[in-house]
Protein backbone atom coordinates (compact mmCIF):
# COMPACT_ATOMS: atom_id res chain seq x y z
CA UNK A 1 140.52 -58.87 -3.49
CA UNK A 2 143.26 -57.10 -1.31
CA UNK A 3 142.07 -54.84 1.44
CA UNK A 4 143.92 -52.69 4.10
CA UNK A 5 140.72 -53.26 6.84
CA UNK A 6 141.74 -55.15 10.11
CA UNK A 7 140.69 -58.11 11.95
CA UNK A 8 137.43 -57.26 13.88
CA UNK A 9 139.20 -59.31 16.72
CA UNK A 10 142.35 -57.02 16.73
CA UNK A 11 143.74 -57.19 20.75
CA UNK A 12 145.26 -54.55 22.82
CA UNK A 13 148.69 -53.74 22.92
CA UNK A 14 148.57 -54.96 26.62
CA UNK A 15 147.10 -58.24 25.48
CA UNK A 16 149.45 -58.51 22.20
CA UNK A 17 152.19 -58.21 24.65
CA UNK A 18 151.24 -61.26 26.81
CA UNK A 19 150.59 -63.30 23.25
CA UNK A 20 154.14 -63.60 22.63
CA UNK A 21 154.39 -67.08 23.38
CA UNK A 22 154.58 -69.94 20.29
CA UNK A 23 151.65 -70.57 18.33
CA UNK A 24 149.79 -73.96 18.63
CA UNK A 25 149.19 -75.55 14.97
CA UNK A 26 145.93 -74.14 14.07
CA UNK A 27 144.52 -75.08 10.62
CA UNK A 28 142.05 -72.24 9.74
CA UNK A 29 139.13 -72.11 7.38
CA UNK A 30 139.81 -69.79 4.90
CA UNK A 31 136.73 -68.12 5.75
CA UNK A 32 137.85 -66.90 8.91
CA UNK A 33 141.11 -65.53 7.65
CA UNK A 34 141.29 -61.47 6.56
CA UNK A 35 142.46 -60.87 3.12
CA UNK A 36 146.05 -59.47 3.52
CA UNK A 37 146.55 -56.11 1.67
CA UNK A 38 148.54 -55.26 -1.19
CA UNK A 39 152.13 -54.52 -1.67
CA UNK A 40 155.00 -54.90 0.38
CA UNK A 41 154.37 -51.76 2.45
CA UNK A 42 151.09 -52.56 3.30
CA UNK A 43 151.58 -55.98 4.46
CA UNK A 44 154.63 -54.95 6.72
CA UNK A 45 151.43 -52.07 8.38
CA UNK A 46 149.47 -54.99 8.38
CA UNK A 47 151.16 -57.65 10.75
CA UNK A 48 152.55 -54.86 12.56
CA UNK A 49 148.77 -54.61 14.05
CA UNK A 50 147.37 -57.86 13.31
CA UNK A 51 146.57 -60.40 16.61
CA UNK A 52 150.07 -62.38 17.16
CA UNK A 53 148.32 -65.19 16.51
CA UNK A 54 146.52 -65.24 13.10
CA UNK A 55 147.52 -67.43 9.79
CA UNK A 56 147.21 -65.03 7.52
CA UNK A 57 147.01 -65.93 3.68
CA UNK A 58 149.91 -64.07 2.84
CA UNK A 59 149.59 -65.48 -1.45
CA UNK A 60 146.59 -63.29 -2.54
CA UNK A 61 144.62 -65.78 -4.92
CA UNK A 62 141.95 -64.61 -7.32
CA UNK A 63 139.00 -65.53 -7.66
CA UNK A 64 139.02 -66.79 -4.04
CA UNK A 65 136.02 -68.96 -3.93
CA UNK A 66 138.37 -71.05 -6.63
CA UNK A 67 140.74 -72.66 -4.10
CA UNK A 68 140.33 -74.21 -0.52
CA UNK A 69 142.90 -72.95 1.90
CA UNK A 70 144.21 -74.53 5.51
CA UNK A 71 147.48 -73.68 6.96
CA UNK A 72 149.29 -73.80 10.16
CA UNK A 73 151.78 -71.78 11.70
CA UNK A 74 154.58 -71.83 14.54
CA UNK A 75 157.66 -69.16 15.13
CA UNK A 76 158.51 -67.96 12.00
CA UNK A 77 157.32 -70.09 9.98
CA UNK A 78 153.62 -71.00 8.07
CA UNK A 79 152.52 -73.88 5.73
CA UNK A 80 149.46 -73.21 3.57
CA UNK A 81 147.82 -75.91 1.50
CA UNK A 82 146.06 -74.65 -1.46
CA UNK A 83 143.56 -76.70 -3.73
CA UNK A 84 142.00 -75.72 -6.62
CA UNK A 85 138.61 -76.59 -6.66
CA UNK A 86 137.29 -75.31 -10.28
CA UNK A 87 138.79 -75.00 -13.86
CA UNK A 88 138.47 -71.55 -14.44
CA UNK A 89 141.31 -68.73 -14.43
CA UNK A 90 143.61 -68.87 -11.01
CA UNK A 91 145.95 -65.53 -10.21
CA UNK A 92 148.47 -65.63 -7.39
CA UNK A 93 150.34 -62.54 -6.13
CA UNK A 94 153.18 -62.46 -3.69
CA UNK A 95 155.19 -60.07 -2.06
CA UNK A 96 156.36 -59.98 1.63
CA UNK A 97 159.20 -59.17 4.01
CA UNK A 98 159.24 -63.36 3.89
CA UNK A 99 160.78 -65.58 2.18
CA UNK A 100 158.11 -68.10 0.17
CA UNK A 101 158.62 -71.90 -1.03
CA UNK A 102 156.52 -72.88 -3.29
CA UNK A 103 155.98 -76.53 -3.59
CA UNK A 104 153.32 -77.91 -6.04
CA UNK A 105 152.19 -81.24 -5.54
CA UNK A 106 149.55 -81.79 -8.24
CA UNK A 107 148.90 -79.49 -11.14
CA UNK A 108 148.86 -79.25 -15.12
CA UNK A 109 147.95 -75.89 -16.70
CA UNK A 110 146.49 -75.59 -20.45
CA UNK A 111 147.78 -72.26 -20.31
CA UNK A 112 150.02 -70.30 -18.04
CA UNK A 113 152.95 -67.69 -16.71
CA UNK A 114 155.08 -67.44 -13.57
CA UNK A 115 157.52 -64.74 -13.04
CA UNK A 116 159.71 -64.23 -9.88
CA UNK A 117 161.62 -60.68 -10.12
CA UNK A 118 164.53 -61.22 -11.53
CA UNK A 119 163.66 -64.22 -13.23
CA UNK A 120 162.89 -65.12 -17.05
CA UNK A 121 159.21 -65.61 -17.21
CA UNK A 122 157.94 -69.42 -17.53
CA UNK A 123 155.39 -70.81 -19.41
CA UNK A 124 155.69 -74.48 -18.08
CA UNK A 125 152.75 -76.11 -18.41
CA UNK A 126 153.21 -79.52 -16.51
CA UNK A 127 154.30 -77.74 -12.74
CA UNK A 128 154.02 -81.41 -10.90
CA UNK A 129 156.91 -82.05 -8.14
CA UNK A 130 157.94 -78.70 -9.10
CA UNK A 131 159.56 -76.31 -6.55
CA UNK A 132 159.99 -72.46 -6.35
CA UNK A 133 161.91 -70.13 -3.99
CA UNK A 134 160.58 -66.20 -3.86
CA UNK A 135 163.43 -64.80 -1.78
CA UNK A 136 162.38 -61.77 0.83
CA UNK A 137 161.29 -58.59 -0.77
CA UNK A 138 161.16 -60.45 -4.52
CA UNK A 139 157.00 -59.93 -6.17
CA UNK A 140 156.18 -62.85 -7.57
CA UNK A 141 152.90 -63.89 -9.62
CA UNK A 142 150.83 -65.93 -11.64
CA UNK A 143 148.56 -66.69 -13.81
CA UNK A 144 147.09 -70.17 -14.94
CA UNK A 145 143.94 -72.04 -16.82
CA UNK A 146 144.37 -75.30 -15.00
CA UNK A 147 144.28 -78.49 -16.91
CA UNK A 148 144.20 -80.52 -13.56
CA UNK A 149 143.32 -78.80 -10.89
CA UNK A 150 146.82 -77.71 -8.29
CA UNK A 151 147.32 -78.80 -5.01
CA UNK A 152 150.29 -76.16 -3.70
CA UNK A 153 152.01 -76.03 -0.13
CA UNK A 154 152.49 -72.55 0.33
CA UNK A 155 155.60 -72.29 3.09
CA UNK A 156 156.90 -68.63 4.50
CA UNK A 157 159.95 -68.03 6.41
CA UNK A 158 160.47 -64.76 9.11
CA UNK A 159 164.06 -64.43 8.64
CA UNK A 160 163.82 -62.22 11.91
CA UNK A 161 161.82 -64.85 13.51
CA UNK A 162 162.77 -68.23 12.55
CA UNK A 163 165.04 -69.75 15.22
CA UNK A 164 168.27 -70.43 13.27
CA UNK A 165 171.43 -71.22 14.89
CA UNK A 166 172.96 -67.52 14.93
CA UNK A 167 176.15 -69.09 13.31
CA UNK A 168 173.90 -69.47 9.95
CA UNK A 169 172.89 -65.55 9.36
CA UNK A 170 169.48 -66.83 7.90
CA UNK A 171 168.35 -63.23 8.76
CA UNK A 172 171.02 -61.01 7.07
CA UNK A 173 171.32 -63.71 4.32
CA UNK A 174 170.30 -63.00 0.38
CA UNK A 175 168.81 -65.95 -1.29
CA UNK A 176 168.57 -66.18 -5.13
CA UNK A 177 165.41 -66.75 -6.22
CA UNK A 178 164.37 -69.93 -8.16
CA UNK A 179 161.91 -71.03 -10.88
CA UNK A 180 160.46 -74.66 -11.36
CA UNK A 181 163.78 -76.68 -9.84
CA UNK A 182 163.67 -80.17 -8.32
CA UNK A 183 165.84 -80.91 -5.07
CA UNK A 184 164.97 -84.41 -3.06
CA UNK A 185 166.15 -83.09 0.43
CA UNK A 186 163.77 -80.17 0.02
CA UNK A 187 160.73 -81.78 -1.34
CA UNK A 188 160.97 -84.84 0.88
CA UNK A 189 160.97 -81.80 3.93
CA UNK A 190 158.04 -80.35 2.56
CA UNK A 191 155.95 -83.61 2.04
CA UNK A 192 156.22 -83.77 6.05
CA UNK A 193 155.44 -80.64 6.90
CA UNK A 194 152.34 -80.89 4.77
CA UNK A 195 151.45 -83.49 6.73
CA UNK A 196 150.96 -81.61 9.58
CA UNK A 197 148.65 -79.49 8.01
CA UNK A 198 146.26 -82.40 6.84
CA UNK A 199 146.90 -84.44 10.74
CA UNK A 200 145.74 -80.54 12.60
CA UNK A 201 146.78 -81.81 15.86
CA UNK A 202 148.53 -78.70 18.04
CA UNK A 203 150.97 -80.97 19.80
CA UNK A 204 152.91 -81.25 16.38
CA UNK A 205 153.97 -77.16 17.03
CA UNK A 206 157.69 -77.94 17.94
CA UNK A 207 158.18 -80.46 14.87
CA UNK A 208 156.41 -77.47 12.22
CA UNK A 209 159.12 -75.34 13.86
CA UNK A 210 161.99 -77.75 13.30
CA UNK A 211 161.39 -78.85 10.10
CA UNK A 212 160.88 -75.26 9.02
CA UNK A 213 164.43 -74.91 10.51
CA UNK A 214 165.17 -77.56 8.34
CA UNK A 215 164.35 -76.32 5.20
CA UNK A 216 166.05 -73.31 5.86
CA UNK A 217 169.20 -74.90 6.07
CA UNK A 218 168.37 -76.45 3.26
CA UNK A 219 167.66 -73.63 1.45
CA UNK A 220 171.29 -71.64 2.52
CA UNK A 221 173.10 -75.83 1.04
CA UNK A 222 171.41 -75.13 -2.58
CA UNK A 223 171.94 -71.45 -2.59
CA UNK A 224 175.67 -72.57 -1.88
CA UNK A 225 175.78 -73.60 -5.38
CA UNK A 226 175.29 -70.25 -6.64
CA UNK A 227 178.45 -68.29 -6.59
CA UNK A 228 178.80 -64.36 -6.67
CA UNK A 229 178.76 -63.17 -10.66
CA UNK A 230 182.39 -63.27 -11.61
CA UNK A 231 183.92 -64.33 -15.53
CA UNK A 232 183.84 -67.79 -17.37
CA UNK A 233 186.49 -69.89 -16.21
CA UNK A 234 189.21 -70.04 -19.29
CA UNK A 235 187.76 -72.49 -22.08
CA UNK A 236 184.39 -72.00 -21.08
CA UNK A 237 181.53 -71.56 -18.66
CA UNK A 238 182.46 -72.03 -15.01
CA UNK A 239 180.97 -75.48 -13.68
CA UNK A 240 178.32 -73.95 -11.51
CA UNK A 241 177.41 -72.09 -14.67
CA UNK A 242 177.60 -75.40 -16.88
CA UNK A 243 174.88 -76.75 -14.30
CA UNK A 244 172.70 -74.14 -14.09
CA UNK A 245 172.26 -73.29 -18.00
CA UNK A 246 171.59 -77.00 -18.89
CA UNK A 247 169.15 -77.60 -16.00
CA UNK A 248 167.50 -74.63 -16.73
CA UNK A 249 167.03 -75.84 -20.46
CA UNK A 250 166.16 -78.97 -19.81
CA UNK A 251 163.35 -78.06 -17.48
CA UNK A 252 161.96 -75.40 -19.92
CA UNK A 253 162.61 -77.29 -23.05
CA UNK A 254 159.40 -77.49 -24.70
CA UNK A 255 159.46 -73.40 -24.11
CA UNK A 256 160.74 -70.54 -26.52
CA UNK A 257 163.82 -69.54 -24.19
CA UNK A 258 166.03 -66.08 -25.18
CA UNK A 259 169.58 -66.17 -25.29
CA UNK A 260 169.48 -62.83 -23.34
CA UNK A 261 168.00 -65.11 -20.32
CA UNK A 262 170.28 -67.89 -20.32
CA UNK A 263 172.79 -65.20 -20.28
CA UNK A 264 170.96 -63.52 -17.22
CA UNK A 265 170.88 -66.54 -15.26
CA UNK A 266 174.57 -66.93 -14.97
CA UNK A 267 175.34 -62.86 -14.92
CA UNK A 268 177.10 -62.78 -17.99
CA UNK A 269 176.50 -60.43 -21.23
CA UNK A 270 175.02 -62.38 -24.03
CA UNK A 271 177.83 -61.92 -26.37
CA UNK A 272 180.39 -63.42 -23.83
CA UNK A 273 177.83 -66.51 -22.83
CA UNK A 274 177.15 -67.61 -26.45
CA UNK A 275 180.82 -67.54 -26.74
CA UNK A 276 181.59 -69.48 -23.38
CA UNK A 277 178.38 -71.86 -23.74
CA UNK A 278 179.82 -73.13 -26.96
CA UNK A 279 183.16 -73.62 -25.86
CA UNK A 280 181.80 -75.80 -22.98
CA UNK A 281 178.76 -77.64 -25.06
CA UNK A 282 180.35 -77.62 -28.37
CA UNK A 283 177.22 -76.06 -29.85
CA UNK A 284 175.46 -73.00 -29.54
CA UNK A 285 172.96 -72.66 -26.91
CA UNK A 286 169.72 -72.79 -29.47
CA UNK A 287 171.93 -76.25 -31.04
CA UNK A 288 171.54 -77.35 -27.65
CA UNK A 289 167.95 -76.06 -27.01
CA UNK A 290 166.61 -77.90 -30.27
CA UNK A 291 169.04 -81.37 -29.10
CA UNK A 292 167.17 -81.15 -25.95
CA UNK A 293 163.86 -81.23 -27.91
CA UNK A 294 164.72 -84.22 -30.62
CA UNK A 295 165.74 -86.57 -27.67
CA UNK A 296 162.82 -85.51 -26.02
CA UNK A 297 160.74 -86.48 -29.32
CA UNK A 298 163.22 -89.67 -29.97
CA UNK A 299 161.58 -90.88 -26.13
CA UNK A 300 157.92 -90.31 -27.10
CA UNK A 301 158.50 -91.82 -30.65
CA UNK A 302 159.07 -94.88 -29.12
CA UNK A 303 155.65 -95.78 -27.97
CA UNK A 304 153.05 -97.44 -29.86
CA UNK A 305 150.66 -95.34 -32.15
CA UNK A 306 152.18 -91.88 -31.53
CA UNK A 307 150.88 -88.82 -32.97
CA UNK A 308 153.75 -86.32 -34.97
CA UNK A 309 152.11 -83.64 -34.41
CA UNK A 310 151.22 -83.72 -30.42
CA UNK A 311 154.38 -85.03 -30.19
CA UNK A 312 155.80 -81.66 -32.39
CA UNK A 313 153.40 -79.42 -29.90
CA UNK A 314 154.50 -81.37 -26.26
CA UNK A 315 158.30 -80.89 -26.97
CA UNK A 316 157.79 -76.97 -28.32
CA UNK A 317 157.26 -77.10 -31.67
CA UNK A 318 154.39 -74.68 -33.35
CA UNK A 319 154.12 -76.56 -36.49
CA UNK A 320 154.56 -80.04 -37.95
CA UNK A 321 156.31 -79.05 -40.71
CA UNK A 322 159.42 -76.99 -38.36
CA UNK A 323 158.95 -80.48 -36.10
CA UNK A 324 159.67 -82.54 -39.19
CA UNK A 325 162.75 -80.29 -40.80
CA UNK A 326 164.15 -80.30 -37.07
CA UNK A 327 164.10 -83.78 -36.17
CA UNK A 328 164.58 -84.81 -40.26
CA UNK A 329 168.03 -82.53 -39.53
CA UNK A 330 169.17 -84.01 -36.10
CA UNK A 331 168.69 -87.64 -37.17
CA UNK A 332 168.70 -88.15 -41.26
CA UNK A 333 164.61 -89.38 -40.77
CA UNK A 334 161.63 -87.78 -40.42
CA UNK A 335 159.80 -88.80 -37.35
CA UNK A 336 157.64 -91.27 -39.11
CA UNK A 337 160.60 -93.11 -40.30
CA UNK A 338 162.28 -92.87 -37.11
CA UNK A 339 159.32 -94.47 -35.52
CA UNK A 340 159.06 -96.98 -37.89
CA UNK A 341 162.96 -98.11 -37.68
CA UNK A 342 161.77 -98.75 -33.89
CA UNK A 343 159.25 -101.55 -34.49
C-alpha cells in the first residue's frame, strides 16, 4: 500500500517558497491524495518535497478501498475522518514526526488489537467514545474485524508548526502516549473540529487552527497528571498511580491484563507494584481485576431474561463454568440465583 513515488503535481522550489502562506480548509477525496510511504524516515523525505499544500493521509489503512477518507488541514494541524465502509479485515499503521489523536466516534470490533509503543497491547472490542494519543516518533497499529463499521477522526499535530504560545514548549515537549481513555474537554474539542470537516467551507481555516491549539493545551493539562517515574508513596501507590491502575482496569476489564503491565504503566517493577497495589486496594491486583468483572456481571444480571454465559463471555470470562466458580466466590450465589434474588 505504502509507496515512496511523488505527487505528479510536485512545484518548484521557487513556487514552494511563495506557498508558505496558511492553508484554506480543503476536504479531499481520497482518490486524489498520494499514499504516504513507510516508516518514519521516509515520511520525514516525503513532506520535505511534497506541495505545501497537500492533506496527506498520514494513517496508512489497508485494504484502502475499505474506508472513505476527507480531511482538512490548516498550520500544523490536520483532521481526517475515516469511515469504514465494508466488514472485512481493517489495518492501520502510524508513525510520524507528529503527534496523532485518535478519536473514534462509532465502532465495535468482533475481533481486534491496538498497540502504541510502549503500551500493553489492547484487545477492546467495544472502541465507541474512545480516545487515543500516539505521541511524536511512537509506531502505532492495528488490526480489527469490525462488528459495526468505525467512524474515526484522525487529528495530527506539527509540534514545529502548530502556533502555541512559546511559554507552553509544545515543540520540545514529550507526551506519554495513551490507549482507549475518555476525557470530556478533549472529546467535546474534537466533535467541533469534525465538524468542520463534514461543513468544507474554507472560511472556517482560522477556527481548525484554534481549536487545534486547543487541544494541544489540552493535551499538555492531562499529560500533567502523569508525573516523572519516581517510588510509591509510603503505604502504597502514589495517587496519580492509584488513578491510573484502576482506570486502566476498569476500561480493559473484560480483557486478560498481566501484572507485568499494570506494573509498566506506573514505572514500577512488578514485585514492588503487587506489593504497593495491595496496600492501597486491599487486594491484589487480579482480586481487583476479577471484582471489576462480578460488578460488571451483578449490572447485566439485573435485566430481564439474561443469558450466563454471554454474560460470562462480555465481562472476560472463557467458560461458564470459571464464570460460575468466580461470581459463586465473590457473592455466595451462582449467577442464576443471584438473578433470581433480583425479581
Amino acid at each position: 500500500m505504502s509507496t515512496d513515488a511523488l505527487p505528479t503535481n510536485v512545484v518548484s522550489s521557487h513556487e514552494a517558497r511563495r506557498s508558505h502562506r496558511p492553508h484554506a480548509i480543503m476536504p479531499l477525496p481520497i482518490e486524489r491524495r498520494a499514499h504516504p510511504p513507510d516508516g518514519y524516515g521516509r515520511y520525514a523525505r516525503y513532506h520535505a518535497r511534497a506541495p505545501l499544500d497537500a492533506v496527506d493521509p498520514v494513517v496508512r489503512i489497508t485494504p484502502a478501498d475499505a474506508v472513505k477518507r476527507r480531511a482538512a488541514t490548516s498550520c500544523g494541524v490536520t483532521a481526517e475522518i475515516v469511515q469504514a465502509t465494508r466488514h472485512v479485515r481493517i489495518e492501520a499503521g502510524f508513525q510520524a514526526p507528529l503527534h496523532l489523536l485518535v478519536v473514534r466516534e462509532h465502532g465495535v470490533r468482533h475481533h481486534g488489537e491496538t498497540q502504541i509503543e510502549g503500551l500493553p497491547k489492547s484487545s477492546l472490542r467495544d472502541c465507541r467514545r474512545k480516545l487515543t494519543f500516539v505521541p511524536a516518533g511512537h509506531r502505532y497499529c492495528e488490526w480489527q474485524e469490525p462488528r459495526v463499521l468505525s467512524r474515526v477522526i484522525y487529528i495530527t499535530f506539527d509540534p514545529a508548526r502548530l502556533r502555541v504560545n512559546p511559554e507552553l514548549d509544545f515543540a520540545g515537549m514529550s507526551l506519554a502516549p495513551r490507549l482507549f481513555f475518555e476525557d470530556a474537554a478533549i472529546w467535546d474539542t474534537a466533535l467541533k473540529l469534525t465538524a468542520l470537516i463534514d461543513r468544507g467551507r474554507p472560511d472556517d481555516r482560522l477556527y481548525l487552527e484554534a481549536l487545534g491549539i486547543v487541544l494541544a493545551h489540552e493535551l499538555v493539562r492531562l499529560d500533567a497528571g502523569t508525573p516523572s517515574a519516581g517510588p510509591p508513596v509510603r503505604g502504597g501507590l502514589a495517587a496519580w498511580q492509584q488513578r491510573i491502575v484502576a482506570g486502566y482496569i476498569d476500561e480493559h476489564f473484560a480483557e486478560p491484563i498481566p501484572l507485568a503491565a499494570l506494573a509498566q504503566l506506573v514505572r514500577l517493577s512488578p514485585y514492588y507494584f503487587c506489593r504497593a497495589f495491595k496496600q492501597s486496594f486491599g487486594v491484589t491486583p487480579h482480586r481487583y481485576h476479577t471484582g471489576q468483572r462480578i460488578e460488571r456481571a451483578k449490572a447485566l444480571l439485573a435485566k430481564p431474561a439474561p443469558s450466563v454465559t454471554d454474560i460470562g463471555f462480555t465481562v472476560g470470562f472463557s467458560q461458564t463454568s470459571s464464570f460460575t466458580a468466580a461470581f459463586h466466590k465473590a457473592t455466595g450465589l451462582t449467577p442464576t440465583a443471584y438473578h433470581r434474588s433480583l425479581a
